[in-house]
Protein backbone atom coordinates (compact mmCIF):
# COMPACT_ATOMS: atom_id res chain seq x y z
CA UNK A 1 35.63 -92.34 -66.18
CA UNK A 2 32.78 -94.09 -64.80
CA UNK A 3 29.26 -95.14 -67.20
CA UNK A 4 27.56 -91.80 -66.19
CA UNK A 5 30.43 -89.79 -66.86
CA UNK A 6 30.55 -91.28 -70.29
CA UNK A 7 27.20 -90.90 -71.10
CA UNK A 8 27.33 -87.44 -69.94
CA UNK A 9 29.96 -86.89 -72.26
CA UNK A 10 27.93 -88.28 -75.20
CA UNK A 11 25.20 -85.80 -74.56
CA UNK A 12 27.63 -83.20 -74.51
CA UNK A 13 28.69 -84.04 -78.30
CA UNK A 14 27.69 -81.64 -80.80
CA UNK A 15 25.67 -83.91 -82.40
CA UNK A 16 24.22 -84.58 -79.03
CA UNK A 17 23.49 -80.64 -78.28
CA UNK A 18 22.68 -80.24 -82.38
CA UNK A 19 19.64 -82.26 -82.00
CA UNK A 20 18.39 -81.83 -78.65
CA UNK A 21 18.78 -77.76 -79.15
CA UNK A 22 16.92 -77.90 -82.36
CA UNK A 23 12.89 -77.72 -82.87
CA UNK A 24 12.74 -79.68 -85.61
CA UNK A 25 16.01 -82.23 -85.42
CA UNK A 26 14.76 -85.11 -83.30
CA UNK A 27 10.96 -85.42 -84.55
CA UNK A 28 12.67 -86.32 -88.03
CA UNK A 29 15.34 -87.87 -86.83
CA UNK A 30 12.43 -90.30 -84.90
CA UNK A 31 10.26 -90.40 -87.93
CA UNK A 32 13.61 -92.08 -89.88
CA UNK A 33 14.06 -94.40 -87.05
CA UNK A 34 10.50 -95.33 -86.84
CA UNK A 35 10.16 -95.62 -90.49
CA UNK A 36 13.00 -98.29 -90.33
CA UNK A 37 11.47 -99.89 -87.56
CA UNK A 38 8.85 -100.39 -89.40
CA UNK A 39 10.82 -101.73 -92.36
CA UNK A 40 12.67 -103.94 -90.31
CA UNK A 41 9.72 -104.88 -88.82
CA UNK A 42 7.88 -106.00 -92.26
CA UNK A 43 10.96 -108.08 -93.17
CA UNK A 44 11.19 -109.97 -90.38
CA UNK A 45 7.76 -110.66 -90.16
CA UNK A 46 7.29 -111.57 -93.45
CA UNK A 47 10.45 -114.77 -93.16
CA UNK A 48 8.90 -115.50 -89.95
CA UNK A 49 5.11 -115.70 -90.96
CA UNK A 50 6.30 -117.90 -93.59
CA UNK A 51 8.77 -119.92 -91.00
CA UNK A 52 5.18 -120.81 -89.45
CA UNK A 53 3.57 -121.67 -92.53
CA UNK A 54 1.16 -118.24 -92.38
CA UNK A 55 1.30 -116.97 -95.58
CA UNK A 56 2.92 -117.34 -99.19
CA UNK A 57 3.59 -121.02 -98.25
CA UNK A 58 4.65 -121.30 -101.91
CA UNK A 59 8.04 -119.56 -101.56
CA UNK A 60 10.52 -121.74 -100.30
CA UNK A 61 11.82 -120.18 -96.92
CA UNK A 62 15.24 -119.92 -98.01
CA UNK A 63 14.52 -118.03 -101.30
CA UNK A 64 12.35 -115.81 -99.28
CA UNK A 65 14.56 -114.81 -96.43
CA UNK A 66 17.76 -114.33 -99.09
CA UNK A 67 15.37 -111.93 -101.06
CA UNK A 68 14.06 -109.88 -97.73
CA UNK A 69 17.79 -109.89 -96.54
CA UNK A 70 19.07 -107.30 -98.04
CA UNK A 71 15.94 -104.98 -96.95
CA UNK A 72 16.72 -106.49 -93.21
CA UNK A 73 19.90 -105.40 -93.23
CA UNK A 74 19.50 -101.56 -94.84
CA UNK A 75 16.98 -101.23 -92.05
CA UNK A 76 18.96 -102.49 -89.45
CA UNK A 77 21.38 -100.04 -90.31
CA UNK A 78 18.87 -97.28 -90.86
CA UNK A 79 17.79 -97.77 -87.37
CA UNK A 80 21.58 -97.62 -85.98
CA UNK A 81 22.04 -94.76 -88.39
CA UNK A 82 19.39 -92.64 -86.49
CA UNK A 83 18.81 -94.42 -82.72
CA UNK A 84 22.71 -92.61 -82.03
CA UNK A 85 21.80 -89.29 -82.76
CA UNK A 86 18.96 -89.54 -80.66
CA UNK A 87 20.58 -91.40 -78.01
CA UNK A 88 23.42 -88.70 -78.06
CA UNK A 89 20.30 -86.07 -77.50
CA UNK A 90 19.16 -87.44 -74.13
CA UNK A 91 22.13 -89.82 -72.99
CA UNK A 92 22.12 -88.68 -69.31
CA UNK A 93 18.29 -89.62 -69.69
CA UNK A 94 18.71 -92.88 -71.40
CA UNK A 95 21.59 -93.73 -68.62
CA UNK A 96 18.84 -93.61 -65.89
CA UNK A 97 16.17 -95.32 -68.01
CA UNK A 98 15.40 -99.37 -67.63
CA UNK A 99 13.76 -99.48 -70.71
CA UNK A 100 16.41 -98.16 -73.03
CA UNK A 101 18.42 -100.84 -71.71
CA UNK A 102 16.19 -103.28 -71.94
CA UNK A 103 15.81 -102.10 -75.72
CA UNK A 104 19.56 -102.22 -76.04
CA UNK A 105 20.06 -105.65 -74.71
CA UNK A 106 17.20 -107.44 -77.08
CA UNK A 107 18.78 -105.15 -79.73
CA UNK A 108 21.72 -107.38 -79.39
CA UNK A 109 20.29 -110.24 -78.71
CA UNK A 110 17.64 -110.02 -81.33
CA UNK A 111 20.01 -109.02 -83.64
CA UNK A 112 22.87 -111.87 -82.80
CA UNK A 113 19.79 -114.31 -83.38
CA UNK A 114 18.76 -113.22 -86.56
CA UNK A 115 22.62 -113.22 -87.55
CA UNK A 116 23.29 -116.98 -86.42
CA UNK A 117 20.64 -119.35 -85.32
CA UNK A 118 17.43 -117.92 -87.84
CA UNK A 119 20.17 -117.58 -90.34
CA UNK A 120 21.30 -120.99 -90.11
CA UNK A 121 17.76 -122.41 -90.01
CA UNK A 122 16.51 -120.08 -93.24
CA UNK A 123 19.20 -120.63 -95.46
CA UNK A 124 18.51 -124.92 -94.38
CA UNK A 125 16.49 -127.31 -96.43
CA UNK A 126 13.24 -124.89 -97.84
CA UNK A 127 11.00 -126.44 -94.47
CA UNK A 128 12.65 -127.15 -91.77
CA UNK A 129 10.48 -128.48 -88.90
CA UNK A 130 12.78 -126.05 -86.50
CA UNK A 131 11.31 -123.14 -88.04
CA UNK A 132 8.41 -122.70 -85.94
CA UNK A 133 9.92 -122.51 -82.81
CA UNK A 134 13.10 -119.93 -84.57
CA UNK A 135 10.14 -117.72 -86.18
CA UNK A 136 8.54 -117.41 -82.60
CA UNK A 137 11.81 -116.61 -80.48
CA UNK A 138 12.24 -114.30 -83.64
CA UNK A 139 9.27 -112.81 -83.14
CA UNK A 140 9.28 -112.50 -79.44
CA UNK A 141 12.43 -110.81 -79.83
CA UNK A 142 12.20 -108.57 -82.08
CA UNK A 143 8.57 -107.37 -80.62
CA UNK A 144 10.56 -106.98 -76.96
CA UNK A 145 12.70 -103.89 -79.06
CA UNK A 146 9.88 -102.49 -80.52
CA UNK A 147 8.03 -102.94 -76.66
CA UNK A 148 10.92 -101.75 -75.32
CA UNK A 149 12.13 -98.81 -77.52
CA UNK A 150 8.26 -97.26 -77.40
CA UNK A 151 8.38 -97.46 -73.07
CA UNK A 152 11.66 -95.26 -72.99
CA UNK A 153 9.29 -92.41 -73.94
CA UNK A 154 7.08 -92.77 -71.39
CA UNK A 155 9.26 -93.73 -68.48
């Protein structure tokens, strides 16, 4: 089975046919993933604003980023939670579309970041000159998903 096949079998899935045969399933499944985006979004912005000494500069870094974790992750996994189901919808289109890729692969690599190297440097001494530099890769990273993730629709 080559990629297309595969992907042609995903949109074939129930859940697949569920949501792209129903009126209302894929507007609120988007308006979930959107909404997580968003929270995602806030939380990583809010470590990395403060990685580059823009705002509540009297919170440690590492106390901030352990407290915003948690909200990181639950969005993270809000946006898996919903991107398959609307993946699953238009598979066959996302298969032929260079921006869902290119969302996928900064997914990854945005994510694998976050996971090790911004990790690493948050959880360090409370300000750490490599900060700056992490917060803007961050940054540019995580903006390339969102970038990428809103050209899909309109490619």
């Amino acid at each position: 089975m080559d990629l297309l096949q595969l992907f042609q079998w995903f949109e074939a899935t129930a859940i697949g046919t569920a949501v792209r045969e129903s009126l209302w399933m894929f507007p609120a499944i988007q308006c979930g993933h959107l909404l997580t985006l968003a929270l995602l979004g806030g939380a990583v912005l809010v470590v990395d604003l403060r990685m580059l000494g823009l705002g509540l500069t009297a919170q440690p870094i590492n106390e901030l980023a352990a407290k915003v974790h948690p909200w990181m992750v639950a969005a993270w996994a809000g946006i898996i939670v919903t991107g398959i189901p609307m993946f699953l919808s238009e598979a066959v289109k996302c298969f032929y579309s260079p921006p869902f890729w290119y969302k996928i692969g900064l997914l990854v690599l945005a994510s694998a970041y976050t996971l090790t190297i911004r990790r690493r440097v948050t959880a360090a001494q409370p300000d750490s000159r490599r900060a700056a530099p992490v917060a803007l890769a961050s940054l540019v990273l995580w903006s390339g998903v969102g970038f990428a993730g809103r050209w899909i629709a309109f490619y």
